[in-house]
N, C-alpha and C. Protein backbone atom coordinates (compact mmCIF):
# COMPACT_ATOMS: atom_id res chain seq x y z
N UNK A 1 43.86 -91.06 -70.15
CA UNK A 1 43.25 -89.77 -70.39
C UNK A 1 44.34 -88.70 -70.27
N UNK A 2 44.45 -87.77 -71.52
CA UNK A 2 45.34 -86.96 -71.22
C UNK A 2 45.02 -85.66 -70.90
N UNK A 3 45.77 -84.68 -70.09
CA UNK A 3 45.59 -83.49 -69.85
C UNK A 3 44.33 -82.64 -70.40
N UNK A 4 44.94 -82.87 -72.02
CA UNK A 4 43.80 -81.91 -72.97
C UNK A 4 42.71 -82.99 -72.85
N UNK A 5 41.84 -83.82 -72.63
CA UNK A 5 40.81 -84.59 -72.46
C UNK A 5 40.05 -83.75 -70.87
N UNK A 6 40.98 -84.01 -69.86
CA UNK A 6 40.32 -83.39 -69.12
C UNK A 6 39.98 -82.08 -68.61
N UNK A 7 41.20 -81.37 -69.27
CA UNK A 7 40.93 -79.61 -69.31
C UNK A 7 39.86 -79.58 -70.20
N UNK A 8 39.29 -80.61 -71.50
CA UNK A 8 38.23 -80.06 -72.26
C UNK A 8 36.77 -80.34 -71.33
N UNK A 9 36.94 -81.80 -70.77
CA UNK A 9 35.84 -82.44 -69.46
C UNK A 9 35.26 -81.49 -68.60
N UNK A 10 36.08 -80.52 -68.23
CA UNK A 10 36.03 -79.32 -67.13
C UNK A 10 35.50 -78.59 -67.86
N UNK A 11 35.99 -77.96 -68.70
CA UNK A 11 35.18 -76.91 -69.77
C UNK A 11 34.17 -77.53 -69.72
N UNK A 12 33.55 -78.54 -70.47
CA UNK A 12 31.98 -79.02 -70.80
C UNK A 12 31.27 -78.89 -69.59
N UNK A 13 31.73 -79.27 -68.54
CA UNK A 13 30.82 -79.59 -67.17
C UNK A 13 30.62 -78.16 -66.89
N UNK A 14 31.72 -77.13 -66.58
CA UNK A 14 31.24 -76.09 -66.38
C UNK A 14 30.33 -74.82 -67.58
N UNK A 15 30.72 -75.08 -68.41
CA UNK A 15 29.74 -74.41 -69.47
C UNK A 15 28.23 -75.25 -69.22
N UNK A 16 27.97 -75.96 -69.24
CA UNK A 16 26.50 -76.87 -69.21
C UNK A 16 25.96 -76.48 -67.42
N UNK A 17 26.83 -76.45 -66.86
CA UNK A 17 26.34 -76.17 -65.63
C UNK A 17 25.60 -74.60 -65.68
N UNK A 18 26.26 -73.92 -65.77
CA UNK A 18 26.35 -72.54 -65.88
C UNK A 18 25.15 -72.24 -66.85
N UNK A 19 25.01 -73.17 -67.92
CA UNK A 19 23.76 -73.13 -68.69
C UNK A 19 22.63 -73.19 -68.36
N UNK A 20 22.80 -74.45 -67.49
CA UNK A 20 21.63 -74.76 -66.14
C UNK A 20 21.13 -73.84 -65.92
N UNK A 21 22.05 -73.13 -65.05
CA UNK A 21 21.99 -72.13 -64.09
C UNK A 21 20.78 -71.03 -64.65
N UNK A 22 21.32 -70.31 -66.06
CA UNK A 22 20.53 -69.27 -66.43
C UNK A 22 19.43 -69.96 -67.15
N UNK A 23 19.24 -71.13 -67.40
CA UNK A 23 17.78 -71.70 -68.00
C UNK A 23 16.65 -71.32 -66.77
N UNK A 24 17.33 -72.36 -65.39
CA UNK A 24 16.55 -71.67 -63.97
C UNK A 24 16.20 -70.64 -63.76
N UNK A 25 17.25 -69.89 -63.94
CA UNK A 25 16.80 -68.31 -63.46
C UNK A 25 15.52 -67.77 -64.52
N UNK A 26 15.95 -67.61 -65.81
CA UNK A 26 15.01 -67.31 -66.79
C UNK A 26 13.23 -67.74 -66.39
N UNK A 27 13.46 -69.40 -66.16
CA UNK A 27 12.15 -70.17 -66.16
C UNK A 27 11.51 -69.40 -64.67
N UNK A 28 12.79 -69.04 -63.45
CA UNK A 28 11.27 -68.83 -62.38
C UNK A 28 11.18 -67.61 -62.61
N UNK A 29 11.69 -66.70 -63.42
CA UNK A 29 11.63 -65.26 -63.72
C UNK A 29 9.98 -65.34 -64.37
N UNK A 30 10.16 -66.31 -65.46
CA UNK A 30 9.16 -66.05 -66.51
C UNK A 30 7.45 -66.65 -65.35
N UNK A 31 7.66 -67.48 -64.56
CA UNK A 31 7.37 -68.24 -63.88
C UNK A 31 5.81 -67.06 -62.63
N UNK A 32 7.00 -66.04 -62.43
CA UNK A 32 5.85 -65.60 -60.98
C UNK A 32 5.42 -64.41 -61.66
N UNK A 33 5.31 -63.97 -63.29
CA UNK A 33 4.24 -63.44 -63.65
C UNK A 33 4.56 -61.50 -64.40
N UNK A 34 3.66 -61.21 -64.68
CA UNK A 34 4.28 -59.66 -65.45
C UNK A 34 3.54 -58.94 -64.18
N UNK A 35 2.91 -59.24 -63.32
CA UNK A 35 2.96 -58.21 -62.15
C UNK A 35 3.15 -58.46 -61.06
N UNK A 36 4.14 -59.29 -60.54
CA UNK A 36 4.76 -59.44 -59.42
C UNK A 36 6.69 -58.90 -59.54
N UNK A 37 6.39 -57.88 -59.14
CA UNK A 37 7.72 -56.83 -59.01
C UNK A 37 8.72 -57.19 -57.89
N UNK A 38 9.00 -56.02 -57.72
CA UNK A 38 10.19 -55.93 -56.50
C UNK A 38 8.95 -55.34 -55.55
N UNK A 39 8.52 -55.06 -55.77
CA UNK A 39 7.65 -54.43 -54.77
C UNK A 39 6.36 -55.05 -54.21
N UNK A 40 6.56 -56.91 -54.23
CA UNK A 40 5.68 -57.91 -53.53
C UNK A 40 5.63 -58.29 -52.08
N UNK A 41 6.68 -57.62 -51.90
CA UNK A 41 6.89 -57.60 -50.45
C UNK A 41 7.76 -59.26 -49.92
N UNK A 42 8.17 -59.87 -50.92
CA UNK A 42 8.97 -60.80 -50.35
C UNK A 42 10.47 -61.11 -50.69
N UNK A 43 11.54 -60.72 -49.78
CA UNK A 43 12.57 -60.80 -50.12
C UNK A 43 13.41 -61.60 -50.28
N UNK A 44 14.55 -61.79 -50.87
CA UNK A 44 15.26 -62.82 -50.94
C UNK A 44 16.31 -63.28 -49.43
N UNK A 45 16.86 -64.22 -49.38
CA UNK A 45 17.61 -64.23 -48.13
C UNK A 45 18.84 -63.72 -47.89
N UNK A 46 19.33 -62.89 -49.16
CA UNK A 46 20.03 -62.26 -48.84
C UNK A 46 19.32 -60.70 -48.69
N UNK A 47 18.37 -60.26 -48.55
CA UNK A 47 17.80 -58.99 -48.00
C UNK A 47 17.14 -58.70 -46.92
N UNK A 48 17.46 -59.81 -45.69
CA UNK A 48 16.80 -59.81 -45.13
C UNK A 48 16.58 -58.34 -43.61
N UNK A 49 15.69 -58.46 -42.93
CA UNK A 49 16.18 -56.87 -42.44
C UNK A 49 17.33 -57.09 -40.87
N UNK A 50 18.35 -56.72 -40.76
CA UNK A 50 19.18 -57.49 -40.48
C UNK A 50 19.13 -56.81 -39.08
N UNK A 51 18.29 -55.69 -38.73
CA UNK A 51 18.43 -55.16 -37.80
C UNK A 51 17.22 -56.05 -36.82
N UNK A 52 16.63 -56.89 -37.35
CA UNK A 52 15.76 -57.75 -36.43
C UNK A 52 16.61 -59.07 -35.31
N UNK A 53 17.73 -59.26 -36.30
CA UNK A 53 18.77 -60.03 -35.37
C UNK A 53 18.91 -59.61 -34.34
N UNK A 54 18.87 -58.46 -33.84
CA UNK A 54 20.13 -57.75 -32.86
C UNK A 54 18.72 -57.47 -31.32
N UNK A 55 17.40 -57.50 -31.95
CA UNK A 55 16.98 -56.61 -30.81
C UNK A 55 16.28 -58.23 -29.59
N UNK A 56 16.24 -57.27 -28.62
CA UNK A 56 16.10 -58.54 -27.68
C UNK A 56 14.85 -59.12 -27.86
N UNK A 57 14.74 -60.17 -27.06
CA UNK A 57 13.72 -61.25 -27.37
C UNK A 57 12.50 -61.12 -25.76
């Protein structure tokens, strides 16, 4: 296998991956509906409210 075989291998895997990727996103987009907004009240894990970490227990 030469060089250009697997620099093209890499290309394919990552283009098809990446394809994946936005088929997923699209499908659970289309998925939870035309009125469930930003404003359902459930956030992702990166939003979480970060000031709940800190206070005592």
């Amino acid at each position: 296998m030469s060089q250009s075989d697997l620099l093209f291998l890499v290309l394919v895997v990552i283009m098809s991956s990446s394809l994946i990727v936005l088929v997923v996103q699209f499908v659970r987009s289309r998925r939870r509906g035309p009125g469930a907004g930003k404003g359902d009240g459930r956030a992702g894990w990166w939003e979480g409210p970060w000031e709940d970490d800190d206070r005592r227990r």
